[in-house]
N, C-alpha and C. Protein backbone atom coordinates (compact mmCIF):
# COMPACT_ATOMS: atom_id res chain seq x y z
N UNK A 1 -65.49 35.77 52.41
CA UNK A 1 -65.29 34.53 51.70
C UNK A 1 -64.25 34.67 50.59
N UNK A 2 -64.23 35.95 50.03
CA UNK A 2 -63.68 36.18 48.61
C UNK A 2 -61.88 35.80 48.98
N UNK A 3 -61.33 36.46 50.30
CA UNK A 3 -59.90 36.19 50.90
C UNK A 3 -59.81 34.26 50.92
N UNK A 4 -60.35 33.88 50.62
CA UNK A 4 -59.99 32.06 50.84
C UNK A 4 -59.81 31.64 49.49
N UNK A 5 -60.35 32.39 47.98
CA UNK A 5 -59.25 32.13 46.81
C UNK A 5 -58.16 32.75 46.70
N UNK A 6 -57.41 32.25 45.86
CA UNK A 6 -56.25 32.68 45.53
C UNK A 6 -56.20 33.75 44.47
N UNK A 7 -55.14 34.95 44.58
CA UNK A 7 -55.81 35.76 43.91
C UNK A 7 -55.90 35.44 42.11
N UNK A 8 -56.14 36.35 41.23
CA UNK A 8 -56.35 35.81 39.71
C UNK A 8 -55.02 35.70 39.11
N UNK A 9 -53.91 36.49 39.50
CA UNK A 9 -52.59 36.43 38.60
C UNK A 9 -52.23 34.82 39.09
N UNK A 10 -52.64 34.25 40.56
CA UNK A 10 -52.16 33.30 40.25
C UNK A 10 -52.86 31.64 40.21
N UNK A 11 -54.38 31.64 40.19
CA UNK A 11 -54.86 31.25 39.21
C UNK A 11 -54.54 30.98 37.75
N UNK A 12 -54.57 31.79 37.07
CA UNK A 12 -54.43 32.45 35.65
C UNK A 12 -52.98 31.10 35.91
N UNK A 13 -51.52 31.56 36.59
CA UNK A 13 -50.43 30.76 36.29
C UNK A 13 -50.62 29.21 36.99
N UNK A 14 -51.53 28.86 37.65
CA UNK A 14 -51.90 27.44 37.87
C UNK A 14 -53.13 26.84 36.82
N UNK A 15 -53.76 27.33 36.12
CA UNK A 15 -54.27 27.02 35.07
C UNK A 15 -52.86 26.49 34.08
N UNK A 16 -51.88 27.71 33.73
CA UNK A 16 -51.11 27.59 32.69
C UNK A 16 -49.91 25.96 33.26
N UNK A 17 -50.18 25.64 34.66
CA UNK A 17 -49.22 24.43 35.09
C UNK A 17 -50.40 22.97 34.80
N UNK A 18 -51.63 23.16 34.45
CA UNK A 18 -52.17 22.23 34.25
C UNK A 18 -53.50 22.24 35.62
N UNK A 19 -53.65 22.94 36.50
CA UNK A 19 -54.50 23.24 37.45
C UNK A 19 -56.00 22.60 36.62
N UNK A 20 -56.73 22.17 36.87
CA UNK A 20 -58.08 21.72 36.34
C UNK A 20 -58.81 21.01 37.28
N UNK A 21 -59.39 21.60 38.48
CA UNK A 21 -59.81 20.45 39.11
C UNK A 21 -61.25 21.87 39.43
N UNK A 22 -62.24 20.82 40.66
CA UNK A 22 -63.58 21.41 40.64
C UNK A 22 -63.36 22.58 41.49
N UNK A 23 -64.25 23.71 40.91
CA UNK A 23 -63.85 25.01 41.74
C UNK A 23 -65.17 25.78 42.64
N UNK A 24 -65.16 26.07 43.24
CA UNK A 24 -66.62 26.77 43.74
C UNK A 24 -66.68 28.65 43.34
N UNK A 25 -65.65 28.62 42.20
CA UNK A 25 -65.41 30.05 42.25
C UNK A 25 -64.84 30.05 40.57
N UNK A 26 -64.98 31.54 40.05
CA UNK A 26 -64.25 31.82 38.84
C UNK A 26 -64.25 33.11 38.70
N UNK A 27 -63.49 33.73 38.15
CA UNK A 27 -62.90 34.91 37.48
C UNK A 27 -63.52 34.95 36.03
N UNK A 28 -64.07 36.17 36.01
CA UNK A 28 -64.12 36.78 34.83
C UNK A 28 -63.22 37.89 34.62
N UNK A 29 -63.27 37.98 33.76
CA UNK A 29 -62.28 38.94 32.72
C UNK A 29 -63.45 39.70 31.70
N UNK A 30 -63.76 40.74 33.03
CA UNK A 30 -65.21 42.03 31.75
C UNK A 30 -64.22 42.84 30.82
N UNK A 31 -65.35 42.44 29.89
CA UNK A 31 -65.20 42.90 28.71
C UNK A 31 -66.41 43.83 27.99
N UNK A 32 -66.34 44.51 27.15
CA UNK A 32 -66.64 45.52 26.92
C UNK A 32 -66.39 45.06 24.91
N UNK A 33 -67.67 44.67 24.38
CA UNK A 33 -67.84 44.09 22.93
C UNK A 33 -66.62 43.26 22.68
N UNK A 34 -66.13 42.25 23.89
CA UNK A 34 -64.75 41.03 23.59
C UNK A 34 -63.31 41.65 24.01
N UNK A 35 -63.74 43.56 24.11
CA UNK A 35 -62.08 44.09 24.42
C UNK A 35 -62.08 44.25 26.08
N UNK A 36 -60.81 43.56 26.34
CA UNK A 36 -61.01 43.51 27.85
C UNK A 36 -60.71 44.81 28.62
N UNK A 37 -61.59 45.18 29.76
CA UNK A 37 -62.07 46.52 30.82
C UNK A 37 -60.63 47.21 31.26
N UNK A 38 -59.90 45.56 31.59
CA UNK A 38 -59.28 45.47 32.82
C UNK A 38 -59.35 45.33 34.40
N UNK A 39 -60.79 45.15 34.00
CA UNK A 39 -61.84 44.68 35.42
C UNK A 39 -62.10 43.09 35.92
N UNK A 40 -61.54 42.70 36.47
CA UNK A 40 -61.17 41.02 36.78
C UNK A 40 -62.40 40.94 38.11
N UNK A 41 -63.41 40.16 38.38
CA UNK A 41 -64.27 40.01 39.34
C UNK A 41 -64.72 38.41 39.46
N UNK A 42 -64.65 38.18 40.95
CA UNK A 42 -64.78 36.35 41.35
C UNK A 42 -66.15 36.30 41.43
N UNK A 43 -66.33 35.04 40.77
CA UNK A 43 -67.92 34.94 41.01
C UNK A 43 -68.05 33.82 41.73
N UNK A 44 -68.74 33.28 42.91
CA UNK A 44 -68.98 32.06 43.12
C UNK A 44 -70.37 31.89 42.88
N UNK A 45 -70.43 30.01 43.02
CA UNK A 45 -71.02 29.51 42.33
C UNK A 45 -70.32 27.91 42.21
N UNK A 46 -72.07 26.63 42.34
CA UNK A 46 -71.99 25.64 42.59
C UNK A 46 -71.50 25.37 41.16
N UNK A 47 -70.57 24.65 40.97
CA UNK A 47 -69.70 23.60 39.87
C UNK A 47 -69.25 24.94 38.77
N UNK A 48 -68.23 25.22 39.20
CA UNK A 48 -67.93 26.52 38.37
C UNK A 48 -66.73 25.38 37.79
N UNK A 49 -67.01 25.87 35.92
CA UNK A 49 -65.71 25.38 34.98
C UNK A 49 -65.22 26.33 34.60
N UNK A 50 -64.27 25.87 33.98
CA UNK A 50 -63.41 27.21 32.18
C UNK A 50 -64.47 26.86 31.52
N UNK A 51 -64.54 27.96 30.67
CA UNK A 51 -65.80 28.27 29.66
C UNK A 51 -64.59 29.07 28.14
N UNK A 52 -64.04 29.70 28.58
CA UNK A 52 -63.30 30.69 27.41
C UNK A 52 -62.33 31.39 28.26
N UNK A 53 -61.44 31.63 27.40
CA UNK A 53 -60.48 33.01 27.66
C UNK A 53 -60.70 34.11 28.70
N UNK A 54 -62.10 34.27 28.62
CA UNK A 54 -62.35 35.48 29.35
C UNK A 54 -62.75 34.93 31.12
N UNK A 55 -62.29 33.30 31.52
CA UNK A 55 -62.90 33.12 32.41
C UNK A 55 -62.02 32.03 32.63
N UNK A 56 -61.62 31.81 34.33
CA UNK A 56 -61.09 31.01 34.54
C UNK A 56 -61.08 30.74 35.99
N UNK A 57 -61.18 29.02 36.17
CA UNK A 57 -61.27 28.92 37.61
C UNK A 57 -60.52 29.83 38.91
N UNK A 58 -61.25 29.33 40.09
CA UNK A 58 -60.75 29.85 40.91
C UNK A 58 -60.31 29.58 42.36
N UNK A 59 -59.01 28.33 42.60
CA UNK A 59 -59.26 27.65 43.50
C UNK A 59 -58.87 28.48 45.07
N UNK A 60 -59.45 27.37 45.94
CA UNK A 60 -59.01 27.84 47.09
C UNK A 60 -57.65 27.79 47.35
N UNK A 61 -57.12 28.34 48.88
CA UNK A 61 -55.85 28.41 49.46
C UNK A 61 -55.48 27.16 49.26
N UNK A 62 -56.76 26.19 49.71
CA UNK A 62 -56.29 24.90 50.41
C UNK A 62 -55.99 24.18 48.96
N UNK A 63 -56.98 24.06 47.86
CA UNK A 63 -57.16 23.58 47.23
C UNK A 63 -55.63 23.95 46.31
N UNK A 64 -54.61 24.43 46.10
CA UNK A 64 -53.76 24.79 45.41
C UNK A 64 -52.64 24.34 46.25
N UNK A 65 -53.05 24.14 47.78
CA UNK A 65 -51.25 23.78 48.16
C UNK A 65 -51.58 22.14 48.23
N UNK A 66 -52.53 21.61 48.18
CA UNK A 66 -53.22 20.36 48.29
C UNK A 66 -52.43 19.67 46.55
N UNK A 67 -52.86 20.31 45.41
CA UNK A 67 -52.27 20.20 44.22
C UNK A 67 -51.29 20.26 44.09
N UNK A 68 -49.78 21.15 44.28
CA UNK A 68 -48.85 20.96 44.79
C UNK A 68 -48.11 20.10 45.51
N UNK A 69 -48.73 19.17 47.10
CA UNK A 69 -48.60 18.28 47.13
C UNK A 69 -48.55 17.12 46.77
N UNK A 70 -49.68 16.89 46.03
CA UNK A 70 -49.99 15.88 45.60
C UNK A 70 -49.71 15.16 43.67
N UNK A 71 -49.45 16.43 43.27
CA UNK A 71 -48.79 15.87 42.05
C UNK A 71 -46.97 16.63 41.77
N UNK A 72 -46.23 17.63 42.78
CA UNK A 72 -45.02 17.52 42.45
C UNK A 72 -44.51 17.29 44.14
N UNK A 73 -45.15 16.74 44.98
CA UNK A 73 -44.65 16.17 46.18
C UNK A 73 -43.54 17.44 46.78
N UNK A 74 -44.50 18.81 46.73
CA UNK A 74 -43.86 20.26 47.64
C UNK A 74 -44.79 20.64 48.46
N UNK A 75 -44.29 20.37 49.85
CA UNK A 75 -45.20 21.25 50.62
C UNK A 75 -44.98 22.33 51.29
N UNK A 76 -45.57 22.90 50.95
CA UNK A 76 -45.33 24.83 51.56
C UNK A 76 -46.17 24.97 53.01
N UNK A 77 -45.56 25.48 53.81
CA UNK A 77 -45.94 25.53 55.34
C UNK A 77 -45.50 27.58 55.54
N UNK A 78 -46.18 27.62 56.51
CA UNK A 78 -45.88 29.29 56.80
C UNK A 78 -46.21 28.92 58.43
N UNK A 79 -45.03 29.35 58.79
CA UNK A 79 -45.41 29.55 60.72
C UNK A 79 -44.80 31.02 61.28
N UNK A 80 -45.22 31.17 62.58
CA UNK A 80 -44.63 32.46 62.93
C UNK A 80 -43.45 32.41 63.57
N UNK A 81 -42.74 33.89 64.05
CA UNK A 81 -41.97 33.82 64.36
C UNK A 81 -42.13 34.44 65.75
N UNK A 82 -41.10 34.38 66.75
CA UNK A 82 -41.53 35.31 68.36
C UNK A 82 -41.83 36.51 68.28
N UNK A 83 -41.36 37.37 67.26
CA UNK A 83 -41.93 38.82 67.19
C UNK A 83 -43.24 39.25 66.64
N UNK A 84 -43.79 37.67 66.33
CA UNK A 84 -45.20 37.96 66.07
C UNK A 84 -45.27 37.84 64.13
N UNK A 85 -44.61 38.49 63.36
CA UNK A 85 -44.19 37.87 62.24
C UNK A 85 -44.43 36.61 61.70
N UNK A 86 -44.76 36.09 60.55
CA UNK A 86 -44.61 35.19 59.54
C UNK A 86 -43.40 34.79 58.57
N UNK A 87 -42.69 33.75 58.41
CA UNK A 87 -42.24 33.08 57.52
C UNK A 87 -42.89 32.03 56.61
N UNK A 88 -42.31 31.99 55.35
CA UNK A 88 -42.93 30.50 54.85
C UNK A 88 -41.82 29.44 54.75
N UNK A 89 -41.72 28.09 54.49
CA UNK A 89 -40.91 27.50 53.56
C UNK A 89 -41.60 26.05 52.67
N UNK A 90 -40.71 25.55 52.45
CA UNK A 90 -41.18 24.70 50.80
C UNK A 90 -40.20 23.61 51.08
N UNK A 91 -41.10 22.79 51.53
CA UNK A 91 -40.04 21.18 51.87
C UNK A 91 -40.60 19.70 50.98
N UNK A 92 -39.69 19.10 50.46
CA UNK A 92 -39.96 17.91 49.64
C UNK A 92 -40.63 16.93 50.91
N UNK A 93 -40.72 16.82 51.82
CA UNK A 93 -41.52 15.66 52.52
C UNK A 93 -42.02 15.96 53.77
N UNK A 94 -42.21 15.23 54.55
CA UNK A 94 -42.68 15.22 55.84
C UNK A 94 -41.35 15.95 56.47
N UNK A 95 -40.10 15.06 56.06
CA UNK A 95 -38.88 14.99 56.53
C UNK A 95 -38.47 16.49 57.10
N UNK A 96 -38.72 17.21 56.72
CA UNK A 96 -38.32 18.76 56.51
C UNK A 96 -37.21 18.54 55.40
N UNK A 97 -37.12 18.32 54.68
CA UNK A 97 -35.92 18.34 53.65
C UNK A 97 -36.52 19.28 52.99
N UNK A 98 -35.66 20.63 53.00
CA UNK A 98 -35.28 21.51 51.95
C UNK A 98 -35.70 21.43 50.64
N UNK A 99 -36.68 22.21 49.50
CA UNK A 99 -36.27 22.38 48.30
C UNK A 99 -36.24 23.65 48.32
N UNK A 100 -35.32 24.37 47.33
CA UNK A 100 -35.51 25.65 46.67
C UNK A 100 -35.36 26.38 47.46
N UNK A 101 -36.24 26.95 48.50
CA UNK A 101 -36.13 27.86 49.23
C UNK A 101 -37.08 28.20 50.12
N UNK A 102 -36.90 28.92 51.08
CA UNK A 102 -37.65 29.22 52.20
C UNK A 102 -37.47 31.00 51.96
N UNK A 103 -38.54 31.70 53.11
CA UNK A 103 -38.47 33.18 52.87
C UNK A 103 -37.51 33.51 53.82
N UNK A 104 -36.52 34.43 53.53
CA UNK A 104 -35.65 35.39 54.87
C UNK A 104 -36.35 36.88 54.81
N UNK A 105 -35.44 37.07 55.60
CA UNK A 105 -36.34 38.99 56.32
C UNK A 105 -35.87 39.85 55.19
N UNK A 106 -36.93 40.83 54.86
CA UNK A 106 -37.86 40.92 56.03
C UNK A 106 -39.02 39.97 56.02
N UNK A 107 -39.40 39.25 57.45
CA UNK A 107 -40.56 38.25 57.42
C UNK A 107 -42.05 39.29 57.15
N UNK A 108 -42.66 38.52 56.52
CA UNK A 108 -44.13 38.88 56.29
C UNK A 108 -44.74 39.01 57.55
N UNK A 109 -46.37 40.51 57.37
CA UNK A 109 -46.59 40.71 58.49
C UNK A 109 -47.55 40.03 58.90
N UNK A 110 -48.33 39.45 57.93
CA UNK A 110 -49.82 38.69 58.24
C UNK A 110 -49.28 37.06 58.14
N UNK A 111 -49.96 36.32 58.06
CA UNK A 111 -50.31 34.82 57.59
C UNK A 111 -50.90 35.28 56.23
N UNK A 112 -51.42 35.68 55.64
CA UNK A 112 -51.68 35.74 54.24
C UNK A 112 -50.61 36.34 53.83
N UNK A 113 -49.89 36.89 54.13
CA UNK A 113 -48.94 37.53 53.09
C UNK A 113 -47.97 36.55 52.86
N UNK A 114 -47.60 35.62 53.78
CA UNK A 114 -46.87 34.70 53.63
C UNK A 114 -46.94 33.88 53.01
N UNK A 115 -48.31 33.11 53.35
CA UNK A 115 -49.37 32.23 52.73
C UNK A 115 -48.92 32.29 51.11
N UNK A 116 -49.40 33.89 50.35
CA UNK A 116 -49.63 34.28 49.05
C UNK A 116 -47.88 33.80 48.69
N UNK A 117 -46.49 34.51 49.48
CA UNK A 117 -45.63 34.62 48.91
C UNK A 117 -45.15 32.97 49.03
N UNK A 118 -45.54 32.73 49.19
CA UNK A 118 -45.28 30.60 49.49
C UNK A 118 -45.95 29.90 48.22
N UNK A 119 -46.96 30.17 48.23
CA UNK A 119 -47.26 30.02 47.05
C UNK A 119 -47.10 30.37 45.48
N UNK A 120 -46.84 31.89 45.32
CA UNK A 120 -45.82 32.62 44.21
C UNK A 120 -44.95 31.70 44.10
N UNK A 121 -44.28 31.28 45.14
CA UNK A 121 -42.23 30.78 44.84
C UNK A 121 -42.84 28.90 44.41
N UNK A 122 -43.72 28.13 44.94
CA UNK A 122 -44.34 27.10 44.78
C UNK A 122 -44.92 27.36 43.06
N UNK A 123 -45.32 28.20 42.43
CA UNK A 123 -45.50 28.63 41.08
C UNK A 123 -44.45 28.51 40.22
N UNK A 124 -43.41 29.19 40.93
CA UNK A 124 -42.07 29.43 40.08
C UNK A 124 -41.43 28.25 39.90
N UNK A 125 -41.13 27.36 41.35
CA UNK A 125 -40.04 26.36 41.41
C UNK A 125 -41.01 24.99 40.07
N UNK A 126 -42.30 24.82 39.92
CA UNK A 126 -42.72 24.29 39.15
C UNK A 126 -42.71 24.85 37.63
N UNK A 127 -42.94 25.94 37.14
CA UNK A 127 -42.58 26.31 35.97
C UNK A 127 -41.08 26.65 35.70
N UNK A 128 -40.15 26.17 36.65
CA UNK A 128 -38.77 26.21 36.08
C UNK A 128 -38.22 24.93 35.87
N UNK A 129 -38.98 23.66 36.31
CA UNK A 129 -38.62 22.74 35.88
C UNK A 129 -38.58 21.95 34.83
């Protein structure tokens, strides 16, 4: 189950884009008398919020490219290629119209790796605007 959130670094930077919606999951940040471990662990759990610093939602795959869509109108797609390989890219509409960028080779070897790096660049192209 734990592979269907997204991992915490980028959580943590969809919180910092305004991310706030209902999560079935959260990250803690153990701590050790308030000084942090460096031990980051997902907890699920029915109606999980932000509580503090040391804790922060944790959405799904779906739930983050769904947000993306729907409030800066980017949708990130990942398909394969004939050698069995993954690409992603990042298109303003249905249309296939181009933004920003798509991945070149070397192509990713899984669907998650792609997945993750589609989403990273979907992070970036919004905090550079």
């Amino acid at each position: 189950m734990e592979k269907e959130f997204i991992p915490h670094e980028q959580a943590l930077a969809l919180k910092e884009l305004g991310f706030d919606e209902f999560c079935f999951g959260r990250y803690l940040i153990i701590t050790d008398w308030e000084i942090p471990t460096g031990e980051i662990r997902l907890q699920l759990g029915a109606k999980i919020e932000d509580y503090d610093k040391n804790q922060f939602i944790a959405p799904l795959y779906q739930q983050a490219f769904r947000w993306f869509r729907e409030k800066y109108k980017l949708f990130g797609y990942v398909m394969d290629t004939e050698d069995g390989n993954y690409y992603w890219g990042i298109s303003k509409s249905f249309s296939g119209e181009t933004e920003e960028d798509s991945s070149e080779g070397p192509y990713d070897d899984t669907y998650e790796e792609a997945e993750l790096e589609c989403l990273k660049k979907l992070i970036e192209i919004v905090k550079n605007k």
